[in-house]
Protein backbone atom coordinates (compact mmCIF):
# COMPACT_ATOMS: atom_id res chain seq x y z
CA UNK A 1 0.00 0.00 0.00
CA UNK A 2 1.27 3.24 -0.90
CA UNK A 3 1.03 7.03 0.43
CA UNK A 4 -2.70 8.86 -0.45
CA UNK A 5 -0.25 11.99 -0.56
CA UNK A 6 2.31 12.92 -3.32
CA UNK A 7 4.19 15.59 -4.23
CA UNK A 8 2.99 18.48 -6.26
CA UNK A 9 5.06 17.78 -9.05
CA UNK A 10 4.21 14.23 -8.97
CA UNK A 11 0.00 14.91 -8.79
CA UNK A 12 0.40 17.30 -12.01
CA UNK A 13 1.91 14.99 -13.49
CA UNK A 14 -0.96 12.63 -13.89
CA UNK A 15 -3.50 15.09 -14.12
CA UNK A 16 -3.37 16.49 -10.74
CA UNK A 17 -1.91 19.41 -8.12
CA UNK A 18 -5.14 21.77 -8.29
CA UNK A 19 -4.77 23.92 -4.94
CA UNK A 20 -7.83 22.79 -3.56
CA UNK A 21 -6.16 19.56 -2.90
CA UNK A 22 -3.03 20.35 -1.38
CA UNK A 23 -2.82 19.94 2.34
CA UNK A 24 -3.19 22.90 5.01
CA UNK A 25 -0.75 20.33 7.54
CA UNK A 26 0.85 17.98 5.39
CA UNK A 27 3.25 14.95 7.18
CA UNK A 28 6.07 16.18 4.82
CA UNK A 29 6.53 18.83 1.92
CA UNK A 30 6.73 15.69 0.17
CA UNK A 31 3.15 14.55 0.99
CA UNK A 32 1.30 17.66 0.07
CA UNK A 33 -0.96 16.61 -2.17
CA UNK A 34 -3.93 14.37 -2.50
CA UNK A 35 -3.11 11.66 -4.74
CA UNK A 36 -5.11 12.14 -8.57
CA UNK A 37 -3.60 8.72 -9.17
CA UNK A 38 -2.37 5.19 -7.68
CA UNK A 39 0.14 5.17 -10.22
CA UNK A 40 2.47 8.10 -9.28
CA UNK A 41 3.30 5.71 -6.07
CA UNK A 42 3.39 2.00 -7.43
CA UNK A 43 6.15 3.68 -10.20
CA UNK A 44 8.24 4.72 -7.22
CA UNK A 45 7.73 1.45 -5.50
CA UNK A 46 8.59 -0.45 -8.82
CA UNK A 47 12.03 2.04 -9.15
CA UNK A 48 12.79 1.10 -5.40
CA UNK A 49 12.56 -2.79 -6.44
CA UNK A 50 14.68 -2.14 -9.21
CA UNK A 51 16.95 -0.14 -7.33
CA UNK A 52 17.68 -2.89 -5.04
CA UNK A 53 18.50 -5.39 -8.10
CA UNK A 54 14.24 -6.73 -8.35
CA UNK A 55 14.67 -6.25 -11.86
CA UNK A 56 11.70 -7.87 -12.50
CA UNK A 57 8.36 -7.28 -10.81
CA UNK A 58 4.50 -6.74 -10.59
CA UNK A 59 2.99 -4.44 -8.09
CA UNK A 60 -0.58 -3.86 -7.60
CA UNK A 61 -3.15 -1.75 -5.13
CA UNK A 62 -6.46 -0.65 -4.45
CA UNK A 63 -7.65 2.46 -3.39
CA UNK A 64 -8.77 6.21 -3.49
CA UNK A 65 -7.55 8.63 -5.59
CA UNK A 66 -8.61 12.07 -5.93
CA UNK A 67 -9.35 14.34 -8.96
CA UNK A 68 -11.27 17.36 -6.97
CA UNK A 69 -13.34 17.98 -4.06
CA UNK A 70 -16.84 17.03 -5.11
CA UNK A 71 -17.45 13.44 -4.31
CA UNK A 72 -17.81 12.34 -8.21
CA UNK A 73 -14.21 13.64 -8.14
CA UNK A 74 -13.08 10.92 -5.52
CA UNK A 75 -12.67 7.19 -6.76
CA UNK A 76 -11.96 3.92 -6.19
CA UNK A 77 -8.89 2.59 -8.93
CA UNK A 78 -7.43 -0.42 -9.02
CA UNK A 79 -3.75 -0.24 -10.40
CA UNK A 80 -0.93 -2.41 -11.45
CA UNK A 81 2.39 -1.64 -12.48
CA UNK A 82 4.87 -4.79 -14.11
CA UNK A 83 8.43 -3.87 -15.04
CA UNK A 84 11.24 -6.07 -16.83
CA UNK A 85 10.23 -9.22 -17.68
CA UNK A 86 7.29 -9.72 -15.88
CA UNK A 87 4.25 -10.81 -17.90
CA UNK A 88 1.40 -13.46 -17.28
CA UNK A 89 3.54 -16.39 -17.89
CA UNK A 90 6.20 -15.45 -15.87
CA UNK A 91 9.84 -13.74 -15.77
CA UNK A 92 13.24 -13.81 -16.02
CA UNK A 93 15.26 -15.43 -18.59
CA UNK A 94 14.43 -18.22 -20.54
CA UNK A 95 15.76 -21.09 -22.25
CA UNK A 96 14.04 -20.17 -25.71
CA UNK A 97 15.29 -16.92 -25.96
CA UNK A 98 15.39 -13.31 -25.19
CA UNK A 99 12.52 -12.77 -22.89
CA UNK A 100 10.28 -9.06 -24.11
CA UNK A 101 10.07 -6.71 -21.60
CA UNK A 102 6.71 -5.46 -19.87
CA UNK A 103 4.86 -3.78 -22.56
CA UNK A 104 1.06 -2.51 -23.58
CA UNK A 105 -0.21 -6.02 -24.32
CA UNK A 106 0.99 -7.39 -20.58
CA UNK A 107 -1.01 -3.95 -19.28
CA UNK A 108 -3.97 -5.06 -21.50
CA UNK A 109 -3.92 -8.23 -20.58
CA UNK A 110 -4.09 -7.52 -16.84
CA UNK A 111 -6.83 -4.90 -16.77
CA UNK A 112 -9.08 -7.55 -18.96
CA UNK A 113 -7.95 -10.38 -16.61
CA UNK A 114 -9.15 -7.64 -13.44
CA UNK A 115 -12.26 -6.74 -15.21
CA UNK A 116 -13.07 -10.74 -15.98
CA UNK A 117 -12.56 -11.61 -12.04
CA UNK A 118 -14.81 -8.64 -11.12
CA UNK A 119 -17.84 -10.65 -13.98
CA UNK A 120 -17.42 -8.66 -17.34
CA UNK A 121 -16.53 -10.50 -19.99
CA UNK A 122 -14.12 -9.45 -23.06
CA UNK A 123 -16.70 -9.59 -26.09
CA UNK A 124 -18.65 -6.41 -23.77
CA UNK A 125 -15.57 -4.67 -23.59
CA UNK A 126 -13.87 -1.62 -26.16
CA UNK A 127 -10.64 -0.40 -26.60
CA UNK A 128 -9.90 2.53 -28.13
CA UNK A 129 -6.97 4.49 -27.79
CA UNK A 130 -7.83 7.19 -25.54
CA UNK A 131 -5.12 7.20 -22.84
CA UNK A 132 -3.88 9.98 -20.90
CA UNK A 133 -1.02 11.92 -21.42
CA UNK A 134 0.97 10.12 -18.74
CA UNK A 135 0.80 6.97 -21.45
CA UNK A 136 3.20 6.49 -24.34
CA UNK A 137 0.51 7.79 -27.56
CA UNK A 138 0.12 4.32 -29.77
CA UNK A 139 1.01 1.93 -26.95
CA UNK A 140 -2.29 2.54 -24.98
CA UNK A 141 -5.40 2.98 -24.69
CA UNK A 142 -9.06 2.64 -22.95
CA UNK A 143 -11.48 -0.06 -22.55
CA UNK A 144 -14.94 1.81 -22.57
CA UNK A 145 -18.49 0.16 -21.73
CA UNK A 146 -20.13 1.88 -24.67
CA UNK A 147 -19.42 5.38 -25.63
CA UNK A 148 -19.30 7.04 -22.44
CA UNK A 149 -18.45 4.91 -19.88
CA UNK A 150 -14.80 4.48 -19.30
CA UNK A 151 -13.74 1.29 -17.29
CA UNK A 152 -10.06 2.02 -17.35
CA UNK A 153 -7.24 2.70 -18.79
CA UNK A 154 -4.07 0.91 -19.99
CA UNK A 155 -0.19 0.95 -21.75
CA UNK A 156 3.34 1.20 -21.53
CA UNK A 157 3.95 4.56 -19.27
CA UNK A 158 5.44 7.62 -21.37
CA UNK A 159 8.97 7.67 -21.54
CA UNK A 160 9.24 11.61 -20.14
CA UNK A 161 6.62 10.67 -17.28
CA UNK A 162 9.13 7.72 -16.05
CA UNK A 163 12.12 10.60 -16.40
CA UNK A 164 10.29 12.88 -14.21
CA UNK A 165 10.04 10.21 -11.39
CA UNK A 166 13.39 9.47 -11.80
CA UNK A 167 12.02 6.02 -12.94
CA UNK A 168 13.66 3.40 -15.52
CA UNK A 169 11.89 2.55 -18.71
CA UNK A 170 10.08 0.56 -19.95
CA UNK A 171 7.18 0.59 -17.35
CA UNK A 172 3.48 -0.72 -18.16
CA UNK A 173 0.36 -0.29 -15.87
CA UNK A 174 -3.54 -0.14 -15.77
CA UNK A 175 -5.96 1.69 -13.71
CA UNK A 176 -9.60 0.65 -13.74
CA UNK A 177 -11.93 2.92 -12.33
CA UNK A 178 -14.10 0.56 -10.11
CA UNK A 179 -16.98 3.20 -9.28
CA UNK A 180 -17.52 3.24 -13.20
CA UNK A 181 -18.70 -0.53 -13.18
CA UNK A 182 -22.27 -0.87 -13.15
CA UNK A 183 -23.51 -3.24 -10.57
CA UNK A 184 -22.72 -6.80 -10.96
CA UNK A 185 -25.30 -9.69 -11.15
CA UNK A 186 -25.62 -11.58 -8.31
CA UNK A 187 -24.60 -14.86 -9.28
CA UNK A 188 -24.47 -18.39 -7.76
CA UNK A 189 -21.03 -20.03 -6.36
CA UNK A 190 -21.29 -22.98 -8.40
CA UNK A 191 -20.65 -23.50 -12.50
CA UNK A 192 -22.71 -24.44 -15.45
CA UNK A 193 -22.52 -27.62 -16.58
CA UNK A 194 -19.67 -27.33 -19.34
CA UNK A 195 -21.92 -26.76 -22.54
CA UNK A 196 -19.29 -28.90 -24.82
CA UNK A 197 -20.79 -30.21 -28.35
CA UNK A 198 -19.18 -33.25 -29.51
CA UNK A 199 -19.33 -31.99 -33.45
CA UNK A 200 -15.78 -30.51 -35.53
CA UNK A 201 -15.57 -26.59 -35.38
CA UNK A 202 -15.36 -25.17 -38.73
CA UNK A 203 -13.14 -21.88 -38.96
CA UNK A 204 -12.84 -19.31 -41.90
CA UNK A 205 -10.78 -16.63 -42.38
CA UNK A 206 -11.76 -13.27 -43.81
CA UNK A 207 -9.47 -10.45 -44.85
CA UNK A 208 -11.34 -7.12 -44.88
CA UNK A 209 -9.45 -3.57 -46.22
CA UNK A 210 -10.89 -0.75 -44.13
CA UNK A 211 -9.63 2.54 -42.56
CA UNK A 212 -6.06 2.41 -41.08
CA UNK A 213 -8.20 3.92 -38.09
CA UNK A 214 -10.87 1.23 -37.46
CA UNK A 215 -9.64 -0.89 -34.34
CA UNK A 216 -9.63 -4.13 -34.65
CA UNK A 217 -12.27 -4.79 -31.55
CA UNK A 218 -14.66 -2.77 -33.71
CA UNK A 219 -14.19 -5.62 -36.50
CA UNK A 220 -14.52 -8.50 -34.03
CA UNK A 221 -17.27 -7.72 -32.53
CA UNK A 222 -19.09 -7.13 -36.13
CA UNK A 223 -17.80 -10.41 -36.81
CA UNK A 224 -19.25 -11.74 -33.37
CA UNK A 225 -22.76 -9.94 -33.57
CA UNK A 226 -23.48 -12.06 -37.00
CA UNK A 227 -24.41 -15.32 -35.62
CA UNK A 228 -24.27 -15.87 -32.16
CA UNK A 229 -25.92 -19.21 -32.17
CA UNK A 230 -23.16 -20.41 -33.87
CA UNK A 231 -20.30 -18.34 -34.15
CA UNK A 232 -18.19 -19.34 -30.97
CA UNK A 233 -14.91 -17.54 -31.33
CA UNK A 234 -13.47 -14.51 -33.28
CA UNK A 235 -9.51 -13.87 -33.66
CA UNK A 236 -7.05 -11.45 -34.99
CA UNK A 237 -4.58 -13.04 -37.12
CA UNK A 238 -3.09 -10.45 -39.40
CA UNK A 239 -3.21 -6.73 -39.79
CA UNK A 240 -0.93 -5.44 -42.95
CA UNK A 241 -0.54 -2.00 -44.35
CA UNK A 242 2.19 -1.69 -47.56
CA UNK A 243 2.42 -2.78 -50.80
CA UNK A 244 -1.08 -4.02 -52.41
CA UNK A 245 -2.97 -1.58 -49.95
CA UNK A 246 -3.94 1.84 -50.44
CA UNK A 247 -2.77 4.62 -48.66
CA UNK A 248 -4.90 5.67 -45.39
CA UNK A 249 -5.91 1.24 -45.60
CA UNK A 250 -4.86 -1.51 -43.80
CA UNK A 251 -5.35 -5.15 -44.16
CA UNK A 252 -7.20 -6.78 -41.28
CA UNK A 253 -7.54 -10.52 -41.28
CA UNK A 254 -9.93 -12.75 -38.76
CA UNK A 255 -10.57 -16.41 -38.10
CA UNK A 256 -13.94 -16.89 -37.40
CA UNK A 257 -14.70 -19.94 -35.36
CA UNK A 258 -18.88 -21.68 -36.08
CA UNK A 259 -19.32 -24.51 -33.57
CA UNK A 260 -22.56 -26.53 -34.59
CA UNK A 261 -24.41 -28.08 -31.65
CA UNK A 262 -26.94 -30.49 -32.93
CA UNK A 263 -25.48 -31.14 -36.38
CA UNK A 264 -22.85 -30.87 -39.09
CA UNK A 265 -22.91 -27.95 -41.02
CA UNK A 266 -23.37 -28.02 -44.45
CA UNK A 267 -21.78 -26.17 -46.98
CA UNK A 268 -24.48 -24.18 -48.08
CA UNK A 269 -24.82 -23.20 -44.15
CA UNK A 270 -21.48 -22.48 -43.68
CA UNK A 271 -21.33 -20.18 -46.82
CA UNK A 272 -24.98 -18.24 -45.57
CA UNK A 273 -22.98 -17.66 -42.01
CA UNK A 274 -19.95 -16.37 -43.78
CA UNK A 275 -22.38 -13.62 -45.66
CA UNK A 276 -23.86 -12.66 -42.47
CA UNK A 277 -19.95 -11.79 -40.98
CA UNK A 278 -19.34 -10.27 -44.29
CA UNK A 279 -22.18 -7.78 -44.30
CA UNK A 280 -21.98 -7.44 -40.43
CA UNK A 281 -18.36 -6.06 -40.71
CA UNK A 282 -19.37 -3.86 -43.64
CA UNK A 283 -22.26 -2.10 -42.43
CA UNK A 284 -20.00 -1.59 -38.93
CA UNK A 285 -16.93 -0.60 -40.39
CA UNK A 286 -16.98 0.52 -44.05
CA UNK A 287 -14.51 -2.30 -45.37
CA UNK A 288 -14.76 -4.64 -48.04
CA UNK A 289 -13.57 -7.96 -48.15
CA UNK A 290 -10.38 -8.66 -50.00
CA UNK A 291 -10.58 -10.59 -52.83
């Protein structure tokens, strides 16, 4: 658990430092401020770590941070920082390899993993790439509950932000803004029956040209909306901009999954489904599928 007080510098940093919020009788000119963020201390917790040879680490909290006086200003963020190595699967070296460090995917990954635990599931969630400033601009974003709520934020820290803390980078980290969630349904403490069908998946792949600036969630979840009886998975296997594709385009390839539960598809089924994803993309998107 960190300090609910930062500096000044530190608070404006990540969108804080307003007067109203500094302290009349702080514990140190160091602690002056309310904290606008969880982040500004699990950075200098991570650069202690590393400081004392923890090259590798994860560090996460819960708790209040502060953006004003008003109470909608006040909320509840849950926060995680990973540095070096660390990911999902582990850290360290490896016998494989050189082992990535902590990036935007491992910061994705976490806040989606969070979100699951707390009962929303992936295929409800968007990214988009609004991040704060304190982010590095490409290699973050948002995931949003529809257009207005925001559920948190994710991505490898900006490289200036980590300078100003006196903080080695690369750094990724999420904050997810609990008192955005909606209420979750009460549910019961023991699991469905497993809902397994004992017929062969049939996957297809698609490769639709659209707008270098259509994310790739926005395509998947066309793809998802066209058939949910029977369209079980959606995946991102490609994305290519370059030769063959028009300036301002990009390439963006799926593998859509149809799982059949009380018989084998037929052809003429499986080409009917593969219309729907096609004109279920286009009308959300714009693209066109690649010929």
């Amino acid at each position: 658990m960190t300090w609910s007080f930062v500096p000044v510098a530190e608070a404006k940093l990540f969108g804080g430092g307003q007067p109203a919020l500094t302290l009349d009788n702080p514990i140190s000119t160091e602690l002056a401020q309310m904290r606008p963020s969880l982040l500004p201390g699990l950075i200098t917790a991570a650069k202690r770590n590393r400081d004392r040879d923890f090259s590798d680490g994860a560090l996460f909290e819960l708790g209040q941070a502060y953006r004003g006086l008003a109470p909608e200003d006040q909320y509840l963020a849950a926060t995680g920082v990973r540095f070096g190595t660390s990911s999902l699967e582990g850290s360290g070296r490896h016998w494989s390899g050189d082992v990535p460090e902590a990036g935007w995917a491992a910061a994705k990954a976490d806040a989606i993993a969070a979100l699951a635990a707390l009962g929303f599931s992936q295929a409800n969630i968007q990214v988009t790439r609004e991040a704060p400033a304190w982010f590095h601009p490409g290699r973050s974003g948002a995931l949003k509950l529809g257009p207005k709520v925001t559920l948190g934020v994710f991505g490898e820290l900006h490289p200036d932000t980590l300078a100003a803390l006196d903080a080695e980078a690369p750094m990724a980290a999420f904050e997810l803004y609990l008192d955005n969630l909606p209420p979750a349904k009460r549910k019961g403490t023991a699991k469905a029956a497993l809902d397994a069908s004992d017929l062969q998946a049939v996957r297809r792949d698609f490769a639709f040209l659209v707008d270098a600036d259509v994310a790739a969630g926005d395509v998947v979840r066309a793809a998802s909306s066209a058939d949910r009886a029977l369209i079980s998975e959606v995946n991102v296997f490609d994305v290519f901009t370059g030769q063959g594709v028009a300036q301002g385009k990009k390439s963006l390839a799926i593998e859509v999954t149809l799982q059949p539960r009380d018989k084998t598809l037929t052809e003429a089924e499986i080409d009917a489904v593969a219309e729907k994803v096609v004109a279920a993309v286009t009308k959300a998107t714009g693209g066109e599928l690649r010929g």
